[in-house]
N, C-alpha and C. Protein backbone atom coordinates (compact mmCIF):
# COMPACT_ATOMS: atom_id res chain seq x y z
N UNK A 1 -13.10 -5.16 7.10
CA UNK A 1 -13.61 -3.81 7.00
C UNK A 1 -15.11 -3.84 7.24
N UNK A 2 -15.62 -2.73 8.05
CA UNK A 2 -17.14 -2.68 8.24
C UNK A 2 -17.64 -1.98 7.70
N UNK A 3 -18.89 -2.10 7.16
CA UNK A 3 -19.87 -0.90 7.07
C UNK A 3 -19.63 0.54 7.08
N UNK A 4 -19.53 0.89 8.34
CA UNK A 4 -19.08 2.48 8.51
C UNK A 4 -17.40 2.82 8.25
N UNK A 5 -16.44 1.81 8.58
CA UNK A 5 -15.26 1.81 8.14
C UNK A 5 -15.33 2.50 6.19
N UNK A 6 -16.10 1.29 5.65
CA UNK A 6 -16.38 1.75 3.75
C UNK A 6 -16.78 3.05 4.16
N UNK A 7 -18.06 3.40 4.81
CA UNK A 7 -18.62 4.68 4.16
C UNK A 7 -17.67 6.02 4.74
N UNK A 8 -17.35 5.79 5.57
CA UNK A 8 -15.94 6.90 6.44
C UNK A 8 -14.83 6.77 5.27
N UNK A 9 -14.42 6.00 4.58
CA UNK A 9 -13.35 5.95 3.22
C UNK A 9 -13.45 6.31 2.47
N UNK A 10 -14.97 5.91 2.11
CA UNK A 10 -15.98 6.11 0.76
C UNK A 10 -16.17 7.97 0.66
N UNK A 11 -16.39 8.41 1.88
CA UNK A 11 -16.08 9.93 2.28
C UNK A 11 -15.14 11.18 1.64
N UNK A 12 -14.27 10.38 2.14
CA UNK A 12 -12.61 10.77 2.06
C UNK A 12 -12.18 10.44 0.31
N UNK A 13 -12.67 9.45 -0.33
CA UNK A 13 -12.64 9.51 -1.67
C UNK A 13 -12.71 10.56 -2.21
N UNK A 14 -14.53 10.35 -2.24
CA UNK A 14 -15.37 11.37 -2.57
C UNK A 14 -15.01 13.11 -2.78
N UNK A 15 -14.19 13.34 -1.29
CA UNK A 15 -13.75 14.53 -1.47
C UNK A 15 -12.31 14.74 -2.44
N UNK A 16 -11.54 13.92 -2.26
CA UNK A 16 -10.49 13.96 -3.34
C UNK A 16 -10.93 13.43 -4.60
N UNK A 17 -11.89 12.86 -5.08
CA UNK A 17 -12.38 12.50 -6.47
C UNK A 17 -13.05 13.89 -7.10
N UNK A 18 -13.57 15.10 -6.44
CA UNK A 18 -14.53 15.50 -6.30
C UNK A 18 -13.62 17.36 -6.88
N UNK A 19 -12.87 17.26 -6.00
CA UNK A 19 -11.61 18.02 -6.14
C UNK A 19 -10.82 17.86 -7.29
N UNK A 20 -10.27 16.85 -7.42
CA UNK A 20 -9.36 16.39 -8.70
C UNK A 20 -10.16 16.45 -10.05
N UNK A 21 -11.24 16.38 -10.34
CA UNK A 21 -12.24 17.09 -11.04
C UNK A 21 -11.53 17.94 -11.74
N UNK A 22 -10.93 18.92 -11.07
CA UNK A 22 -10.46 20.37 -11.45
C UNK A 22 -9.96 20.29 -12.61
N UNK A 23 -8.76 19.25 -12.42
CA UNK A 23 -7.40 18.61 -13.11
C UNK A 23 -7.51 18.65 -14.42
N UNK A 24 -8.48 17.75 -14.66
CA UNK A 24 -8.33 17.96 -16.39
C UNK A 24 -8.98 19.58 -17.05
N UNK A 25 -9.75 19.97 -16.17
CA UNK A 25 -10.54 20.96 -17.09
C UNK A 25 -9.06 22.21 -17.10
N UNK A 26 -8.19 22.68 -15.73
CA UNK A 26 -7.40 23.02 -15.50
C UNK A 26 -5.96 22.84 -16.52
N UNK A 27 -6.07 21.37 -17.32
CA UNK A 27 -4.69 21.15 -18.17
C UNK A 27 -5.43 21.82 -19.17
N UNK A 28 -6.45 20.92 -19.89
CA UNK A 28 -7.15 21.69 -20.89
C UNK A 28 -6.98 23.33 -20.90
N UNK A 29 -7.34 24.18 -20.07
CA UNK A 29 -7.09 25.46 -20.06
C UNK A 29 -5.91 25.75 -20.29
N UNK A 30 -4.59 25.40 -19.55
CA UNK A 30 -3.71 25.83 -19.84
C UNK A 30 -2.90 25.47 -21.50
N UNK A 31 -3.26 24.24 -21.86
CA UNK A 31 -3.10 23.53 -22.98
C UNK A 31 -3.69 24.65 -24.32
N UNK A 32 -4.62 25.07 -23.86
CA UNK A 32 -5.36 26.03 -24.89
C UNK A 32 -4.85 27.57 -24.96
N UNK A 33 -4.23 27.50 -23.90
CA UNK A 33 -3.61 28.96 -23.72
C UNK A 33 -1.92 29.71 -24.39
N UNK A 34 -1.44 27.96 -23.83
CA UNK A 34 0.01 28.06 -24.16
C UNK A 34 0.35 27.75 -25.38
N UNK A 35 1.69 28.41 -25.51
CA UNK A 35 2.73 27.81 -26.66
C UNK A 35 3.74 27.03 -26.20
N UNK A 36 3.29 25.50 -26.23
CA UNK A 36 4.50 24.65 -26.05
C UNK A 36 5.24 24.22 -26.79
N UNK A 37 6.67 24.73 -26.25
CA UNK A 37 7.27 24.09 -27.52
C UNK A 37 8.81 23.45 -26.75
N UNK A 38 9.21 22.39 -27.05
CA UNK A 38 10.31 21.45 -26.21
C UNK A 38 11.58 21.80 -27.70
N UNK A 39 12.50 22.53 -27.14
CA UNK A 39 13.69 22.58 -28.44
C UNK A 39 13.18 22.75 -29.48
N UNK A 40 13.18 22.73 -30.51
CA UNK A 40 13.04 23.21 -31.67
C UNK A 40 11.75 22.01 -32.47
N UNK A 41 11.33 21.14 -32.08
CA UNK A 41 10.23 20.18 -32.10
C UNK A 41 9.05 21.18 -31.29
N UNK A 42 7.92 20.69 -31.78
CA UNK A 42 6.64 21.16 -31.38
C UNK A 42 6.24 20.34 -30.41
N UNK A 43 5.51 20.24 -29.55
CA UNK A 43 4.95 19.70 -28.67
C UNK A 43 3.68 18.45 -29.56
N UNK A 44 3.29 17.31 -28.48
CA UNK A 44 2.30 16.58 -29.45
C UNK A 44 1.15 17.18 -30.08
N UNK A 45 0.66 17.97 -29.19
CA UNK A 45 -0.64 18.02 -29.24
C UNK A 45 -0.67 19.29 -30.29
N UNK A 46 0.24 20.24 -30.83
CA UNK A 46 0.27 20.66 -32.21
C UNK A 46 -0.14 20.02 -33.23
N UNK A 47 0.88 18.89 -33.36
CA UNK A 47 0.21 17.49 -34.26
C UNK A 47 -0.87 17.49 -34.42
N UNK A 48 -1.58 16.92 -33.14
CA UNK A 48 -3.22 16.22 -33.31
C UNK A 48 -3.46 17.05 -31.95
N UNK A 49 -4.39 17.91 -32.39
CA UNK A 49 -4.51 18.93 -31.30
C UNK A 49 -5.67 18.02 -30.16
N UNK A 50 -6.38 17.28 -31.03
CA UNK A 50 -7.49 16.36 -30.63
C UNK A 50 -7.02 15.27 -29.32
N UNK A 51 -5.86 14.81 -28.84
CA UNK A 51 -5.42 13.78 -28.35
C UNK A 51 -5.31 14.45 -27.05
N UNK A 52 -5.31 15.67 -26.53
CA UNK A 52 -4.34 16.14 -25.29
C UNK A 52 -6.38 16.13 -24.72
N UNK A 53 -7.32 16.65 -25.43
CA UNK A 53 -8.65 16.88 -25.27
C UNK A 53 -9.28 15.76 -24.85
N UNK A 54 -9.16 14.93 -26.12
CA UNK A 54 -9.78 13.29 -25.54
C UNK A 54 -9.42 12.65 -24.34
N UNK A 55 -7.93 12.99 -24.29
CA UNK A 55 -7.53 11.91 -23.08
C UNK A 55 -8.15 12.89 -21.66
N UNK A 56 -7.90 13.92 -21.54
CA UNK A 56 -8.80 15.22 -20.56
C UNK A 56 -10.22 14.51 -20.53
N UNK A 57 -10.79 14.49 -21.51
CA UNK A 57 -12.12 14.04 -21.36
C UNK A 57 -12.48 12.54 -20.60
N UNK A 58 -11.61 11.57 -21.57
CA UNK A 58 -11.90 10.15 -20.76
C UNK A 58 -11.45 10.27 -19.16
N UNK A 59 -10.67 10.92 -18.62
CA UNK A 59 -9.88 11.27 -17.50
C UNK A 59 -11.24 11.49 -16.64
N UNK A 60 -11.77 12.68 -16.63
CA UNK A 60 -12.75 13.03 -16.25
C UNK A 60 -13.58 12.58 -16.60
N UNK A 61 -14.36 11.40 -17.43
CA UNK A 61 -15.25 10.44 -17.56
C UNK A 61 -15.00 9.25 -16.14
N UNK A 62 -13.99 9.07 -16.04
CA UNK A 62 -13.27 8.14 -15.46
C UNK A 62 -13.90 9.02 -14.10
N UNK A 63 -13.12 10.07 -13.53
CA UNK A 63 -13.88 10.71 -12.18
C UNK A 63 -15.06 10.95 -11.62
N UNK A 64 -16.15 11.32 -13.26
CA UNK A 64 -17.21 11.40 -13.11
C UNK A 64 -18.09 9.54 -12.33
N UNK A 65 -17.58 8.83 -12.85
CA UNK A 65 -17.87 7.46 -12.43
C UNK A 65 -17.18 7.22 -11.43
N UNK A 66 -16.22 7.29 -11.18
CA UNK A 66 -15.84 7.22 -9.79
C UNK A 66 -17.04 7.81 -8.50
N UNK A 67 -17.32 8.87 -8.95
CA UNK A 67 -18.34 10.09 -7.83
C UNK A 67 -19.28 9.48 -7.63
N UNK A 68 -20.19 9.21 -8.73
CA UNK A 68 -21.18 7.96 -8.68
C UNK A 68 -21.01 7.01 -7.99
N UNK A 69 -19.98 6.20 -8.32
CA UNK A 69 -20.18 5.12 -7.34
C UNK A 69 -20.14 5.42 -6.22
N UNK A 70 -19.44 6.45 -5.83
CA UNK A 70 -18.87 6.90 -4.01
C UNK A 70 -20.41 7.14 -3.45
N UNK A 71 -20.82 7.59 -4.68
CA UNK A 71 -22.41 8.57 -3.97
C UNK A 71 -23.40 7.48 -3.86
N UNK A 72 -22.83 6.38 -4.69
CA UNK A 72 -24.14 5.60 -4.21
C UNK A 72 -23.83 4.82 -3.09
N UNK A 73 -22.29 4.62 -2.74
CA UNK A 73 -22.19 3.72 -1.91
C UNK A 73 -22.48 4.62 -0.24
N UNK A 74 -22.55 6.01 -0.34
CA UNK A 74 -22.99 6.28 0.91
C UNK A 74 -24.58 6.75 0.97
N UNK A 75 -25.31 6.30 -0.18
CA UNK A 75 -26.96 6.32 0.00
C UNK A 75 -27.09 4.75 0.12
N UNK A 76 -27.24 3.95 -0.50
CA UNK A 76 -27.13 2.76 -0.72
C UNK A 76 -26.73 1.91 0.64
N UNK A 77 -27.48 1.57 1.63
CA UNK A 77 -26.46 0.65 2.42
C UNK A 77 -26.84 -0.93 1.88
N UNK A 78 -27.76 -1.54 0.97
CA UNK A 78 -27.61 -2.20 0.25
C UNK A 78 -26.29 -2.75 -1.15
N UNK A 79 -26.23 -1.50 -1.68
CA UNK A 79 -25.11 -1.23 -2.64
C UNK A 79 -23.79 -1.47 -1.60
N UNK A 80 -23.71 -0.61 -0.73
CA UNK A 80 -22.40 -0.22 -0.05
C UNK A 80 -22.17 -2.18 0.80
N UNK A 81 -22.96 -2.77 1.31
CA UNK A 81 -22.73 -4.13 1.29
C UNK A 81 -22.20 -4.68 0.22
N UNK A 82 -22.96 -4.87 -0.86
CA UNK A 82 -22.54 -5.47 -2.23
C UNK A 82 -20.54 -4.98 -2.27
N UNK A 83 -20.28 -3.86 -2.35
CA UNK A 83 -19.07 -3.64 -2.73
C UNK A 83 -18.17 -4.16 -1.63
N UNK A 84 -18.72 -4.04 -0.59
CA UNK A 84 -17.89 -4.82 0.82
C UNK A 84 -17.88 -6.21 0.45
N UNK A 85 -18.96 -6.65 0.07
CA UNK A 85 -18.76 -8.18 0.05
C UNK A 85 -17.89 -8.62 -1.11
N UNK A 86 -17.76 -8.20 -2.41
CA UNK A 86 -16.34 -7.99 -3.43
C UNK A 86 -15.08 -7.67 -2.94
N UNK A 87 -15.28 -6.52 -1.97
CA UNK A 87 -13.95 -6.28 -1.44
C UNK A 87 -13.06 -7.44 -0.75
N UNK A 88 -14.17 -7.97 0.59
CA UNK A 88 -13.37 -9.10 0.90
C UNK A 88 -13.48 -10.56 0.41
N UNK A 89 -14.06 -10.29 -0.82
CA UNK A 89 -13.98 -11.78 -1.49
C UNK A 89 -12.89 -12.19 -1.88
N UNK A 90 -12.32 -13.37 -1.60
CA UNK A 90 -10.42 -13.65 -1.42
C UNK A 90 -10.13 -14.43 -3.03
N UNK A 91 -11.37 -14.54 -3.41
CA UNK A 91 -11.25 -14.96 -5.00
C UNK A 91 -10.70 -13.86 -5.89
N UNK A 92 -11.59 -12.70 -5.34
CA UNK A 92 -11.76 -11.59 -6.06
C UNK A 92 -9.87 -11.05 -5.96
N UNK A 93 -9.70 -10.99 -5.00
CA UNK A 93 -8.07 -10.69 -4.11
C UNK A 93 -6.74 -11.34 -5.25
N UNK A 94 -7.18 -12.78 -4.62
CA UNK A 94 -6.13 -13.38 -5.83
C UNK A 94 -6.28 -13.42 -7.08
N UNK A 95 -7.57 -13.12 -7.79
CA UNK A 95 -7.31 -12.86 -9.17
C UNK A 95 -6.59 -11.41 -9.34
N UNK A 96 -7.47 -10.65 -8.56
CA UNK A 96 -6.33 -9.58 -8.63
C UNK A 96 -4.64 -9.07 -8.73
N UNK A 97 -4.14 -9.93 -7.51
CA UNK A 97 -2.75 -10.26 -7.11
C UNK A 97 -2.21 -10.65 -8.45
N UNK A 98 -2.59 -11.76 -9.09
CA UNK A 98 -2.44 -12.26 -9.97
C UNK A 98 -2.43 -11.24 -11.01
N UNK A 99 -3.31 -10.83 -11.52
CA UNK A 99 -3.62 -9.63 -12.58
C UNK A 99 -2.07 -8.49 -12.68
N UNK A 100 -2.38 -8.27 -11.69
CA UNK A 100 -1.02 -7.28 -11.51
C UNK A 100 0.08 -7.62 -11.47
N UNK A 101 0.08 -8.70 -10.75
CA UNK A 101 1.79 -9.23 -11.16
C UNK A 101 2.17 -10.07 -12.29
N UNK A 102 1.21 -10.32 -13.78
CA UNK A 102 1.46 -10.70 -14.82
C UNK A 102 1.44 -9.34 -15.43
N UNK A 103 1.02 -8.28 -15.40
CA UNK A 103 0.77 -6.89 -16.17
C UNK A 103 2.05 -6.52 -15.47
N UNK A 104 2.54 -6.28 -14.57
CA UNK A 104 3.85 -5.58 -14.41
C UNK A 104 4.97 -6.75 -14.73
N UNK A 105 5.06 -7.84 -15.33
CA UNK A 105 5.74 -8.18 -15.87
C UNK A 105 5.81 -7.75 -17.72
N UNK A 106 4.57 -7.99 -17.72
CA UNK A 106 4.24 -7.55 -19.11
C UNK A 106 4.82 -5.94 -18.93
N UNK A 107 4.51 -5.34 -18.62
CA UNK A 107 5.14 -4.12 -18.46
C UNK A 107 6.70 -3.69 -18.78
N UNK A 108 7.20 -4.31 -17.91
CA UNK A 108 8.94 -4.59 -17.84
C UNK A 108 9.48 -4.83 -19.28
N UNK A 109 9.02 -6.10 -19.70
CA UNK A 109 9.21 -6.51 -20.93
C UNK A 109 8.63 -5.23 -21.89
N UNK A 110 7.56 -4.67 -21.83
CA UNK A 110 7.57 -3.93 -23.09
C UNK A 110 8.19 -2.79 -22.82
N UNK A 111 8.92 -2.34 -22.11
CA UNK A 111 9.33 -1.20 -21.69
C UNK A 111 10.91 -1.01 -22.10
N UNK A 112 10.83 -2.48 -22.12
CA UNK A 112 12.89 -3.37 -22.63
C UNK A 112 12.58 -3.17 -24.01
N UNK A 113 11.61 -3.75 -24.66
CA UNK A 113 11.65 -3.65 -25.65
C UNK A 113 11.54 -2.44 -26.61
N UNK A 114 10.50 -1.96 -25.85
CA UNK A 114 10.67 0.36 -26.48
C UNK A 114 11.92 0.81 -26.69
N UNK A 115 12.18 0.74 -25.39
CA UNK A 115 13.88 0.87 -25.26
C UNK A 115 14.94 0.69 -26.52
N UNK A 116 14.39 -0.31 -26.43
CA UNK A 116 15.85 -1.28 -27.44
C UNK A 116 15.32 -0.57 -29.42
N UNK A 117 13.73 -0.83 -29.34
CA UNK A 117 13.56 0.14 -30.50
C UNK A 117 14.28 1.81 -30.49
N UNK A 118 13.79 2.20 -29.23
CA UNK A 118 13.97 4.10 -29.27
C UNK A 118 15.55 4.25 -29.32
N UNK A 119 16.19 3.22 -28.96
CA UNK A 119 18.00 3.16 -29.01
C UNK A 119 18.33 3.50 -30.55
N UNK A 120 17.55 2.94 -31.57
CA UNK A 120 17.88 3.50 -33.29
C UNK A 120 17.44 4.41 -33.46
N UNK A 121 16.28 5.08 -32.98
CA UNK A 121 15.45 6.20 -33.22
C UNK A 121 15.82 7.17 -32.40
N UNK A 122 16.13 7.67 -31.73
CA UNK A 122 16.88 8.90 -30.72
C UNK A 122 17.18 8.08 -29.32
N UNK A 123 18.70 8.86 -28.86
CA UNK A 123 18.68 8.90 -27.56
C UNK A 123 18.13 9.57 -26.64
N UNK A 124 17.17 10.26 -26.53
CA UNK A 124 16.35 11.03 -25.74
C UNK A 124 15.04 10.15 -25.13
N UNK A 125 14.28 9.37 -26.36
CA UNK A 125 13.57 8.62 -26.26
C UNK A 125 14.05 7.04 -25.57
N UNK A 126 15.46 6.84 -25.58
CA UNK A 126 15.66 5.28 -25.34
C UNK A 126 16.21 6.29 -23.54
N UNK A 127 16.49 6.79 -23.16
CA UNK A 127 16.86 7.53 -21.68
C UNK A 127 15.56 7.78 -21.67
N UNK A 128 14.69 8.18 -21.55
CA UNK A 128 13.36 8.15 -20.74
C UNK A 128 12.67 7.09 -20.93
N UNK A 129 12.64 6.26 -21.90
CA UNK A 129 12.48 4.34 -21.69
C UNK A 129 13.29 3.94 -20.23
N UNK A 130 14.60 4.12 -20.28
CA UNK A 130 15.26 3.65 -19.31
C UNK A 130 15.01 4.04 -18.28
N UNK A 131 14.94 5.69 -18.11
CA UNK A 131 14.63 5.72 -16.59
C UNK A 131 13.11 5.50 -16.28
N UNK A 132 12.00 5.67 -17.04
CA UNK A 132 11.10 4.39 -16.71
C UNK A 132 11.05 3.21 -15.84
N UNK A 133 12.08 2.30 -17.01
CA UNK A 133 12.47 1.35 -16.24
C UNK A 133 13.21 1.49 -15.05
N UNK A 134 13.46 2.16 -14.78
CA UNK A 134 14.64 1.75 -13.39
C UNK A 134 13.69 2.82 -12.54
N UNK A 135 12.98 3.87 -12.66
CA UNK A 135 11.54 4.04 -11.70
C UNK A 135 10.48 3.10 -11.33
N UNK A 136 10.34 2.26 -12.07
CA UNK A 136 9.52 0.99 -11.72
C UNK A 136 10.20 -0.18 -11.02
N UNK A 137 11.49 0.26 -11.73
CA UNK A 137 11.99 -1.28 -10.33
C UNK A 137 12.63 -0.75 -8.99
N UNK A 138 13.08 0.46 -9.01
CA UNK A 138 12.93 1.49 -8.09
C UNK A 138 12.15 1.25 -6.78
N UNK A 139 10.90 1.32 -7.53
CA UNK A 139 9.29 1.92 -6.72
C UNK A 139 9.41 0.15 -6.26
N UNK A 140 9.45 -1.00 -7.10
CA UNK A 140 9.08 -2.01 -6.61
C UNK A 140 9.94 -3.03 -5.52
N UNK A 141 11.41 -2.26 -5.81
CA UNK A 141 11.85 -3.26 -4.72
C UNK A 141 11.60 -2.36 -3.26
N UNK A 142 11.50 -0.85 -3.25
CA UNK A 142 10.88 0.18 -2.28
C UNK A 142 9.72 -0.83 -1.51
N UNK A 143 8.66 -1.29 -2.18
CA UNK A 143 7.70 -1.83 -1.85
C UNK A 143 7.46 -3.26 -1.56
N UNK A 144 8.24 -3.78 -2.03
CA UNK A 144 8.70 -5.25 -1.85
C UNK A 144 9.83 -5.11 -0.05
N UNK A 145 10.58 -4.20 -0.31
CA UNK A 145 11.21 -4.11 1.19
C UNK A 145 10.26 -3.84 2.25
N UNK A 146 9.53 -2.60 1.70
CA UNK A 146 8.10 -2.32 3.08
C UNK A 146 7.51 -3.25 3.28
N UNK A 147 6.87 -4.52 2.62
CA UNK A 147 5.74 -5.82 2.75
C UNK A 147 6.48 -6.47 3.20
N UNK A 148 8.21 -7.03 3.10
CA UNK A 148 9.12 -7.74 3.89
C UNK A 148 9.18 -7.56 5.37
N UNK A 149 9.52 -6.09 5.49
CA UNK A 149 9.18 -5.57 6.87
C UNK A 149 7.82 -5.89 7.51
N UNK A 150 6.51 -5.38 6.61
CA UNK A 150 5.32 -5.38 7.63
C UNK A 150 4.95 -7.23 7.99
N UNK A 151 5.49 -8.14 7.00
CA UNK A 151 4.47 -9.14 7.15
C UNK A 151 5.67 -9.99 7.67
């Protein structure tokens, strides 16, 4: 990847980071507006009204830093090197590779294991454990067939 390749991407981020913005302030609103209520149970955020807010907030903490970086990497052609040169660092790559394919194992496993708890505690909760699981292995042999094909 080159130079103008990053900052032409870095672009295209920017505008969907920039946009998606909206998102949390948008749930928040509606969250504040509505009465949710799922069957005769209240919704979470009745509970702890505080949790549906925080996570809105870190969300959009999270975007707000995203923008930043985008913005510096198309002032910056110093900066915007630096992140190119991480990008194709092949150290950086396989720790990565690595990273993710011990976390989506870890994943699997705790997802068996929710499961197998939410199975005493309601069937509602151990069926959306499950189809979880079988959306993730779903999505992964999907993607495991496409990388078979491309490579």
């Amino acid at each position: 990847m080159s130079l103008e390749e990053l900052k032409s991407k870095t672009k295209i981020k920017l505008t969907v980071m920039s946009i998606s913005m909206l998102l949390p302030i948008i749930i928040v609103l509606v969250m504040g507006l509505g009465q949710w209520k799922i069957g005769e149970s209240k919704a979470v955020f009745f509970e702890a009204p505080w949790v549906p807010y925080t996570i809105c907030s870190l969300f959009l903490g999270y975007l707000v830093y995203k923008n930043i970086r985008y913005i510096r990497i198309l002032k910056s052609d110093e900066y915007a090197n630096k992140i190119l040169v991480s990008k194709n660092d092949e150290r950086n790559k396989f720790i990565k590779l690595n990273a993710k394919s011990l976390s989506s194992k870890i994943f699997i496993y705790a997802v068996s294991v929710v499961a197998i708890f939410c199975a005493f505690i309601d069937y509602q909760y151990f069926y959306t454990c499950i189809l979880i699981f079988v959306v993730y292995i779903v999505i992964y042999y999907l993607v495991l067939l496409y990388y078979s094909k491309k490579f």
